[in-house]
N, C-alpha and C. Protein backbone atom coordinates (compact mmCIF):
# COMPACT_ATOMS: atom_id res chain seq x y z
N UNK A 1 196.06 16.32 8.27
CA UNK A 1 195.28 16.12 7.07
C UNK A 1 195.61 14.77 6.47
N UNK A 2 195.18 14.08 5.08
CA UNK A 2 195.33 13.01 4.98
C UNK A 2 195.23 13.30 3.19
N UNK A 3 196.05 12.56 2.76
CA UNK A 3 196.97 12.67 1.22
C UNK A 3 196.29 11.17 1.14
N UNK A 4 195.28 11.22 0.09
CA UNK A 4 194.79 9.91 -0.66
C UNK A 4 195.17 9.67 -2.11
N UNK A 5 196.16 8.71 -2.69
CA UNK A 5 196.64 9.01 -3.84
C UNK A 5 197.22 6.90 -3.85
N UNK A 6 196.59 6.67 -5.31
CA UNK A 6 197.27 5.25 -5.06
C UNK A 6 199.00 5.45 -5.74
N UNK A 7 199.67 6.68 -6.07
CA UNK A 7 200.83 6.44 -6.52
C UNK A 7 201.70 7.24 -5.68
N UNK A 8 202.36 6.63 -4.93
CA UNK A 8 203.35 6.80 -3.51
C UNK A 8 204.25 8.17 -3.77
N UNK A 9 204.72 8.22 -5.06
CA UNK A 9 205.38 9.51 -5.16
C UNK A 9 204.87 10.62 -5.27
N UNK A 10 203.83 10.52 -5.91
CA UNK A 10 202.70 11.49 -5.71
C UNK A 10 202.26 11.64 -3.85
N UNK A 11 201.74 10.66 -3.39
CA UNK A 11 201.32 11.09 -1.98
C UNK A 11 202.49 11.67 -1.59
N UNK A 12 204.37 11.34 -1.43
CA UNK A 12 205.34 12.14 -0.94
C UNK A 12 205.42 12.99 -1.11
N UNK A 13 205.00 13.61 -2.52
CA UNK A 13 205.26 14.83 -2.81
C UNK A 13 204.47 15.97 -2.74
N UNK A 14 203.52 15.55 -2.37
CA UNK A 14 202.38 16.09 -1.80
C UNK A 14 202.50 16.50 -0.13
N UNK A 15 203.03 15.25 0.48
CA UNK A 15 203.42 15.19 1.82
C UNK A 15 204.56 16.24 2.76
N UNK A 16 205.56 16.06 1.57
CA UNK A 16 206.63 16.66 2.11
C UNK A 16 206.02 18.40 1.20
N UNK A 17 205.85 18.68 0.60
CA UNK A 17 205.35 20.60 0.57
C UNK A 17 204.52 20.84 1.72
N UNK A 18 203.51 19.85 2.16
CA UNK A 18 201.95 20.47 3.29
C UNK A 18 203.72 20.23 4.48
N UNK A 19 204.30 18.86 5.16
CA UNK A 19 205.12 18.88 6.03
C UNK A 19 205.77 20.41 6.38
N UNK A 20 206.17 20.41 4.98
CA UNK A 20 207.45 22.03 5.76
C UNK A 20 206.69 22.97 5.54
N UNK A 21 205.84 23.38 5.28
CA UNK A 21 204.53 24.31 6.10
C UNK A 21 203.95 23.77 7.01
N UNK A 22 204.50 23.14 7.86
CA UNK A 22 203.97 22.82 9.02
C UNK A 22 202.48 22.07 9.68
N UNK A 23 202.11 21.58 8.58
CA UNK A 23 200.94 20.73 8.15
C UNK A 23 201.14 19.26 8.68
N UNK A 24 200.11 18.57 9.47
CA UNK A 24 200.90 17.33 9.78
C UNK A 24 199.66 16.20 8.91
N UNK A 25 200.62 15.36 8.33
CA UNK A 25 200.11 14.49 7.03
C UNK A 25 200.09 13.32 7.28
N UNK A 26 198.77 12.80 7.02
CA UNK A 26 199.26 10.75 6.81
C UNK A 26 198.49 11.00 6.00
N UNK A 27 198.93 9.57 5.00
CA UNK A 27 198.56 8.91 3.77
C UNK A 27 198.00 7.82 3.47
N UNK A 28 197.44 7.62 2.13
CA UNK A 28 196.46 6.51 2.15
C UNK A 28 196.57 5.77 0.85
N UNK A 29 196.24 4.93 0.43
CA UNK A 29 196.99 4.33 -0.91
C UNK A 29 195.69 4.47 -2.04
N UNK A 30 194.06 4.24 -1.03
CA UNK A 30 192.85 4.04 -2.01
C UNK A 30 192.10 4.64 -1.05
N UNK A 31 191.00 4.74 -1.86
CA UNK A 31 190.03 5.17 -1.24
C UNK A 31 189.11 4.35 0.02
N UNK A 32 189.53 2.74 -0.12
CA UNK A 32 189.29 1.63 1.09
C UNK A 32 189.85 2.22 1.85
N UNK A 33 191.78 2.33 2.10
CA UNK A 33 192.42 2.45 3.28
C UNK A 33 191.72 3.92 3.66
N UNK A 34 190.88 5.17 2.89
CA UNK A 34 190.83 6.36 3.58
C UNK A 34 190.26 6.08 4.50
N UNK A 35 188.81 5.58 3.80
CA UNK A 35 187.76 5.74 4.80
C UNK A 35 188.11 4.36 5.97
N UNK A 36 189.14 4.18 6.25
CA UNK A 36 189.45 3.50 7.01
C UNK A 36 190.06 3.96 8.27
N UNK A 37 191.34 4.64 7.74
CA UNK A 37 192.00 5.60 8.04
C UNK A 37 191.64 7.36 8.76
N UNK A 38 190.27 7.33 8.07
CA UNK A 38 189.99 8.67 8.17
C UNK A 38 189.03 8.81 9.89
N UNK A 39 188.58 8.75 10.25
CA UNK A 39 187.93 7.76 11.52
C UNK A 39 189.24 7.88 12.81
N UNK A 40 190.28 7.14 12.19
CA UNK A 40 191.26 6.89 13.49
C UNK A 40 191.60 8.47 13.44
N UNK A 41 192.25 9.06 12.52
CA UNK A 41 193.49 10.07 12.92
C UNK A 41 192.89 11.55 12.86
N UNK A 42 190.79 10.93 12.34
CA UNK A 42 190.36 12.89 12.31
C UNK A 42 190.67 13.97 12.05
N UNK A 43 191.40 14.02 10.33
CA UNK A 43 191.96 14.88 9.42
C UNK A 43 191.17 15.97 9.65
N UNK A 44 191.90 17.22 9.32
CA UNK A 44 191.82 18.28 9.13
C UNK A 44 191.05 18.62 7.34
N UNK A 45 191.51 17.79 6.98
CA UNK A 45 190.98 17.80 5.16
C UNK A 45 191.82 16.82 4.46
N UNK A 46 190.60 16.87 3.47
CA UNK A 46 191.07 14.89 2.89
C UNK A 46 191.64 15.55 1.40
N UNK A 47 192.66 15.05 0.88
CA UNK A 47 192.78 15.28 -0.48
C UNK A 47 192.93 13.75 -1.14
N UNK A 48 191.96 13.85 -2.54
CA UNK A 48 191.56 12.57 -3.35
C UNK A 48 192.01 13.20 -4.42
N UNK A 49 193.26 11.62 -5.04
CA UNK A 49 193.25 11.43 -6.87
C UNK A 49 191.82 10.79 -6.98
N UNK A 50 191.41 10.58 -8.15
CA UNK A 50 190.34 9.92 -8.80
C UNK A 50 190.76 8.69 -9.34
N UNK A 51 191.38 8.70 -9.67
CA UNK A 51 191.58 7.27 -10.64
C UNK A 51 192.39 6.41 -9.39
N UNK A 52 192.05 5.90 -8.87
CA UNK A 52 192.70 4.55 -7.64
C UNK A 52 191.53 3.23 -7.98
N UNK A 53 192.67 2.10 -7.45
CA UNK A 53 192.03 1.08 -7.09
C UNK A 53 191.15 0.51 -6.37
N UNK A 54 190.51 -0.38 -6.15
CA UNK A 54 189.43 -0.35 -5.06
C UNK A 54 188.30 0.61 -4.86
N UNK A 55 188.22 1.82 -4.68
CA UNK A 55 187.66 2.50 -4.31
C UNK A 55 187.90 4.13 -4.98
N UNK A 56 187.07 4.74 -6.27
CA UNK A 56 188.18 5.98 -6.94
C UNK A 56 187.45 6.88 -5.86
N UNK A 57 188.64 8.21 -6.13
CA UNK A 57 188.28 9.04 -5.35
C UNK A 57 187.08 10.12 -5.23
N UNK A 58 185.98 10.28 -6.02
CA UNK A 58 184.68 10.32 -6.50
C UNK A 58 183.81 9.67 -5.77
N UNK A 59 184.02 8.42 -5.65
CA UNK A 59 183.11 7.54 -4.51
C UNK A 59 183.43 7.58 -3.16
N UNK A 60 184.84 7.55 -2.91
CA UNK A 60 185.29 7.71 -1.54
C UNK A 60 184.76 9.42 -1.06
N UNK A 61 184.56 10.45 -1.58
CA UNK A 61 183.89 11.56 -1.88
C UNK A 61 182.39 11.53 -1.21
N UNK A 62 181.88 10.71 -1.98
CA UNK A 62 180.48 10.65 -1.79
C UNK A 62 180.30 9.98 -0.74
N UNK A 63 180.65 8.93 -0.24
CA UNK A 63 180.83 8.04 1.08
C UNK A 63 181.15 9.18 2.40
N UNK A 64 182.15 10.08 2.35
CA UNK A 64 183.37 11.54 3.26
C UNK A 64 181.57 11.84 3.42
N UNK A 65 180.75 12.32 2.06
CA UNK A 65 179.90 13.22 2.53
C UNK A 65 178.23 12.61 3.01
N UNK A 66 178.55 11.07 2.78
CA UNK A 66 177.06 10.50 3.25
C UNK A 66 177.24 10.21 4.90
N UNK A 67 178.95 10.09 5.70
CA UNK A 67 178.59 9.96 6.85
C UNK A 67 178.31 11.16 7.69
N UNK A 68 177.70 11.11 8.88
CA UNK A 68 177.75 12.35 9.52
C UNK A 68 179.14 13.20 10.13
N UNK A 69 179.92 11.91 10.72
CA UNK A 69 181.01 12.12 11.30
C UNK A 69 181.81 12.89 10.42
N UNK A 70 181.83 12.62 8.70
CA UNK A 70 183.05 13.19 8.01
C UNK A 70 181.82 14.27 6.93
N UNK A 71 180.61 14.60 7.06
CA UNK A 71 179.89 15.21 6.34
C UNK A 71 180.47 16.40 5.73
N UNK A 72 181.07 17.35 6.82
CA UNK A 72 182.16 18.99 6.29
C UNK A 72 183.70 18.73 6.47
N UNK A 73 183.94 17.47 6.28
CA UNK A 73 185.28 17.54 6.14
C UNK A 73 185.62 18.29 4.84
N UNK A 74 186.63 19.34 4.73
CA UNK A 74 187.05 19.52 2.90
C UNK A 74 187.13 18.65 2.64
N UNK A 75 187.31 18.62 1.21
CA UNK A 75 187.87 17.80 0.54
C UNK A 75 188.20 18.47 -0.65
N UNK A 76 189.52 18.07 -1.27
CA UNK A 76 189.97 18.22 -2.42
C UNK A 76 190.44 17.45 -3.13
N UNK A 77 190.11 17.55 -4.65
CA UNK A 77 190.47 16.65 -5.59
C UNK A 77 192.13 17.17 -6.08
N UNK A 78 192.74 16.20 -6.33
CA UNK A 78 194.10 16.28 -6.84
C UNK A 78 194.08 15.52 -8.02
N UNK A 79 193.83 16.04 -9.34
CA UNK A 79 193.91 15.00 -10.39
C UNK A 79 194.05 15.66 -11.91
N UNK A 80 193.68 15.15 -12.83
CA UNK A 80 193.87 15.81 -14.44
C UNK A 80 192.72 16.76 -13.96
N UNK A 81 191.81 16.98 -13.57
CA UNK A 81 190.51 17.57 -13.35
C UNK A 81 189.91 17.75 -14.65
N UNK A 82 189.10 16.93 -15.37
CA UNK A 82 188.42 16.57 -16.67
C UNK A 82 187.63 17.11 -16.42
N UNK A 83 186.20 17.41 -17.05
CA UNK A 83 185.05 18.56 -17.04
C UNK A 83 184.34 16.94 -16.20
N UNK A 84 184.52 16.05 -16.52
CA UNK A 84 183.94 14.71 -15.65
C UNK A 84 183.76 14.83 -14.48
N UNK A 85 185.23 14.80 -14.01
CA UNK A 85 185.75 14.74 -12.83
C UNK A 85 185.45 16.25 -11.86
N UNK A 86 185.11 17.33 -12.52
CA UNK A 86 185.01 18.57 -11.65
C UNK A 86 183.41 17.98 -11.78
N UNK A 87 182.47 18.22 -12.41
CA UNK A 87 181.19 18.02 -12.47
C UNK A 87 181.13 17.09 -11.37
N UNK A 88 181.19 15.83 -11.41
CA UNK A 88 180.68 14.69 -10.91
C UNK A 88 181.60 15.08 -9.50
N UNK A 89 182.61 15.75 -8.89
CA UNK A 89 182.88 15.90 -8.01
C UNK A 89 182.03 17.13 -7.30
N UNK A 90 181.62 18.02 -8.30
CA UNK A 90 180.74 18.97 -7.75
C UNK A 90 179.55 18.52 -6.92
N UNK A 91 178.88 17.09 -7.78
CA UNK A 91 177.78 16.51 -7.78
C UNK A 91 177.96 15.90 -6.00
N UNK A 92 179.14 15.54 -5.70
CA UNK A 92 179.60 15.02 -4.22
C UNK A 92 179.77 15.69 -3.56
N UNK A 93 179.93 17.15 -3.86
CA UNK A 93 180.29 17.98 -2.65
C UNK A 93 182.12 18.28 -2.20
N UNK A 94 182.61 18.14 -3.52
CA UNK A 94 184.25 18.02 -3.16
C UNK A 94 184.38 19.46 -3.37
N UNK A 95 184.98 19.97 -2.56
CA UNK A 95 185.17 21.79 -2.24
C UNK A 95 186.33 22.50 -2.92
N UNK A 96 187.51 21.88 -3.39
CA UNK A 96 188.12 22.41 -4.42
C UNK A 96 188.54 21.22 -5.32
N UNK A 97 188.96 21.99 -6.21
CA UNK A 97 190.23 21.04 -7.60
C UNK A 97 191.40 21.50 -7.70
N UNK A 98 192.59 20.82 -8.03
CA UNK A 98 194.04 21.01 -8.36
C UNK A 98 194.29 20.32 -9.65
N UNK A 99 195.11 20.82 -10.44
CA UNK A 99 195.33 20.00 -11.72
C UNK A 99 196.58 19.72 -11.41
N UNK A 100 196.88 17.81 -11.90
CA UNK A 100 198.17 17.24 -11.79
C UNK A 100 198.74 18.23 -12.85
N UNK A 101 199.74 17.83 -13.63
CA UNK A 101 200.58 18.50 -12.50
C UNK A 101 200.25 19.94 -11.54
N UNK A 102 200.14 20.27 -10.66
CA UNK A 102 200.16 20.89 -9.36
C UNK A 102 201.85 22.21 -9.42
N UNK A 103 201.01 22.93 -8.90
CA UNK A 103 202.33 23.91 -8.12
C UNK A 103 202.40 23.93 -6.79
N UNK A 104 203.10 23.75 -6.34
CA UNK A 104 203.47 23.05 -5.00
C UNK A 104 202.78 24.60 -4.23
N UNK A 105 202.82 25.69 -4.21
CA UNK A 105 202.28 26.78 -4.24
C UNK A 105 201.20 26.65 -3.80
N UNK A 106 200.39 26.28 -4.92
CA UNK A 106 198.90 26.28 -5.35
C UNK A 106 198.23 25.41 -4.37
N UNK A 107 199.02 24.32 -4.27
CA UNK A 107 198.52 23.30 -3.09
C UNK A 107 198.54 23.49 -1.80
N UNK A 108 199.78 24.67 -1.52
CA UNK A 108 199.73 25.19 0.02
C UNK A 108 198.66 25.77 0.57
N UNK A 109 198.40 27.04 -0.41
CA UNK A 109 197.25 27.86 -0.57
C UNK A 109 196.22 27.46 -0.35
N UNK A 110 195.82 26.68 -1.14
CA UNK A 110 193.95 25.74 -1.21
C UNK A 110 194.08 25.45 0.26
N UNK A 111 195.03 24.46 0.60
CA UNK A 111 194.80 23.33 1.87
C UNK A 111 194.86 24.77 2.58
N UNK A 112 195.13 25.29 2.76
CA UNK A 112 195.48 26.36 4.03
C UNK A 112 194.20 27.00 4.42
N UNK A 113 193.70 27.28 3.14
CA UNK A 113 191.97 28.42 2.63
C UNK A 113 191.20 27.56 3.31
N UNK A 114 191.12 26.06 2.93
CA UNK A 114 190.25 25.35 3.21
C UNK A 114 189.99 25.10 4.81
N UNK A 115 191.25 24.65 4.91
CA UNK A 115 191.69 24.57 6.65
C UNK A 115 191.10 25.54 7.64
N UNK A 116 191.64 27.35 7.12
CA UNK A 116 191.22 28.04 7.75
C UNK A 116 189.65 28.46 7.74
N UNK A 117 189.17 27.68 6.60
CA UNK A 117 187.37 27.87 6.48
C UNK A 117 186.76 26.85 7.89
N UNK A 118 187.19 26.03 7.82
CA UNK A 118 186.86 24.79 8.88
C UNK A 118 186.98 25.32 10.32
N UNK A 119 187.83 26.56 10.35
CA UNK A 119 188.20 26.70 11.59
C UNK A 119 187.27 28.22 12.19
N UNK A 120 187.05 28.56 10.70
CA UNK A 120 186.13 29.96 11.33
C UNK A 120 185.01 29.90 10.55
N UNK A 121 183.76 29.34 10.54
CA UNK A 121 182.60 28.58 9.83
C UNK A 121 181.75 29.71 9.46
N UNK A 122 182.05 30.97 9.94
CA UNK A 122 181.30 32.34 9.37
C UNK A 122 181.40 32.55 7.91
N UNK A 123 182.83 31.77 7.48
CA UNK A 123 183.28 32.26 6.00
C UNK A 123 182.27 31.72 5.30
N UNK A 124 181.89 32.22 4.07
CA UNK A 124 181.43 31.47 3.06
C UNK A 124 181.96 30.41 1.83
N UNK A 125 181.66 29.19 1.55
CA UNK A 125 182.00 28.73 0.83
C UNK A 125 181.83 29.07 -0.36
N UNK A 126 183.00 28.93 -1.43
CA UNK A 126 183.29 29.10 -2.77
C UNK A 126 184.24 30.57 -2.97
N UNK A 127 184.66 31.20 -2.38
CA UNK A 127 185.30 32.31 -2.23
C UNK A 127 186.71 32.00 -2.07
N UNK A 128 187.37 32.81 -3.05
CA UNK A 128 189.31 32.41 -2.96
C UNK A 128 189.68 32.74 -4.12
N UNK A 129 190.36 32.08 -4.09
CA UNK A 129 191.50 32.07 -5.23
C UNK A 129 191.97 31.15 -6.12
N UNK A 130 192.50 31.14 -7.06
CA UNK A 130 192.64 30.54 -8.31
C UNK A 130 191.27 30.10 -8.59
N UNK A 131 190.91 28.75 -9.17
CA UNK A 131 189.61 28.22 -9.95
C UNK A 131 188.32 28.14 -8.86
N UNK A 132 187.25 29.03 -9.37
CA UNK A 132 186.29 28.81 -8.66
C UNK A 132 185.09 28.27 -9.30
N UNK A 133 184.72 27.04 -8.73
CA UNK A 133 183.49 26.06 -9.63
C UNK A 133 182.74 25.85 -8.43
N UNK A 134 181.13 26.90 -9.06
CA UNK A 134 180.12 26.55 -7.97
C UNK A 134 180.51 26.90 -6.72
N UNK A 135 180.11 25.77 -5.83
CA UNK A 135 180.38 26.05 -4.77
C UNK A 135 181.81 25.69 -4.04
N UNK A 136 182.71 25.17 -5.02
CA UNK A 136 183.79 24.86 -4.54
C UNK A 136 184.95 25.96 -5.28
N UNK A 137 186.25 25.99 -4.59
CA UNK A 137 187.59 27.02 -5.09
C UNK A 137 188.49 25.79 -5.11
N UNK A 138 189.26 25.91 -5.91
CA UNK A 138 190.49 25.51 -6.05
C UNK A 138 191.39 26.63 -7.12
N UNK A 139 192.72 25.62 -7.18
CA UNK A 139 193.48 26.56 -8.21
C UNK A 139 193.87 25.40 -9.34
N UNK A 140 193.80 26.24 -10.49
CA UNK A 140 194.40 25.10 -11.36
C UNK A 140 195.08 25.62 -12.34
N UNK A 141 196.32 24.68 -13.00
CA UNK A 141 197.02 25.80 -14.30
C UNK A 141 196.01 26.02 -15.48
N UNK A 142 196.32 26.96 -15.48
CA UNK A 142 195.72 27.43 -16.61
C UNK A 142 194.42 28.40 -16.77
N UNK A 143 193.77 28.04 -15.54
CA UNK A 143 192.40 28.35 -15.59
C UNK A 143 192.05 29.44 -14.18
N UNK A 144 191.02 30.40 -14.88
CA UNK A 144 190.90 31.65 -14.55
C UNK A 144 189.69 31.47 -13.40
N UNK A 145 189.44 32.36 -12.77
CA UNK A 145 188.19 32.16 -11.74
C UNK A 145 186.63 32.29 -12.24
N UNK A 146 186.31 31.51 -11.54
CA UNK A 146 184.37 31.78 -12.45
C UNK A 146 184.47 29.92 -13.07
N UNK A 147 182.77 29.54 -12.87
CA UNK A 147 182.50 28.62 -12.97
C UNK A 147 182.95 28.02 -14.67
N UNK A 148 183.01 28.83 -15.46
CA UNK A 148 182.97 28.77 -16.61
C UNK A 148 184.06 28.34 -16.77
N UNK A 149 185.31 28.09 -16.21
CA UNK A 149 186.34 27.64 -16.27
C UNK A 149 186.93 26.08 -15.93
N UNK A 150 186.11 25.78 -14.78
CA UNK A 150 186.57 24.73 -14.34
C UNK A 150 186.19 23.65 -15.03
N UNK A 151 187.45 22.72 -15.38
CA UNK A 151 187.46 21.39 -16.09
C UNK A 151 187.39 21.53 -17.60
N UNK A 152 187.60 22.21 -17.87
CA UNK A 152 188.03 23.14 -19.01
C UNK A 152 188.53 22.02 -20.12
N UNK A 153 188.98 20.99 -19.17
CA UNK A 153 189.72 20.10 -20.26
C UNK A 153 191.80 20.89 -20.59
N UNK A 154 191.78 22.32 -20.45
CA UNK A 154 192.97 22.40 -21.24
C UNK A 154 194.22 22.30 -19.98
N UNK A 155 193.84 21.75 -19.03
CA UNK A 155 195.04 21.00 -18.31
C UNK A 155 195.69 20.21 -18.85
């Protein structure tokens, strides 16, 4: 899979929870190096902060879902998840949300759901656990399942 985040401790820490579940990870600094990146090493699922340089993760989003090659890749947002940022990621097709701060938990879970959706394509999308918006699931603190929840702002 591939950890897109322009702040390095964040991508480690992200890196090393998916690592010792047995997840194998490279990283990316912006949303330039993903879609750069993403091509060579043919992730399993992309996770995007939003707020990066060069390229935020919203656009690099919309780019994942205008090529053919990366069209059903997951994707998940890793960020404050603002009612902005879930909307306008909805609007791209990004399949779950996580709110910074994150439970290392919460992040196993999603990537795992997501992973195992990719791998058996019968499932339906939007079905799971923790936050469910539309057509995408994620988990986030605070917030309960059902569209009515997500981006809530009280992250």
């Amino acid at each position: 899979m591939l950890v897109v985040d322009d702040n390095k401790v964040i991508r480690q820490l992200i890196r090393v929870n998916l690592e010792l579940e047995g997840i194998e990870v490279v990283t990316a600094g912006d949303g330039v190096e993903c879609l750069d990146v993403v091509h060579q090493v043919q992730p399993d699922l992309v996770t995007l902060d939003v707020v990066m340089p060069r390229l935020d993760g919203l656009r690099t989003a919309a780019r994942l879902r205008a090529d053919p090659r990366t069209r059903d890749l997951p994707l998940v947002v890793i960020s404050a998840c603002t009612q902005y940022e879930v909307e306008a990621g909805l609007e791209v097709g990004v399949d779950a949300f996580l709110a910074k701060p994150f439970d290392p938990a919460e992040l196993v879970s999603v990537v795992r759901e997501l992973m195992e959706r990719r791998e058996s394509p019968g499932l339906e999308r939007g079905i799971g656990t923790g936050r469910v918006a539309e057509e995408g699931v994620g988990a986030g603190k605070g917030a309960g399942p059902g569209p009515g929840t997500a981006g809530s702002g009280a992250e």
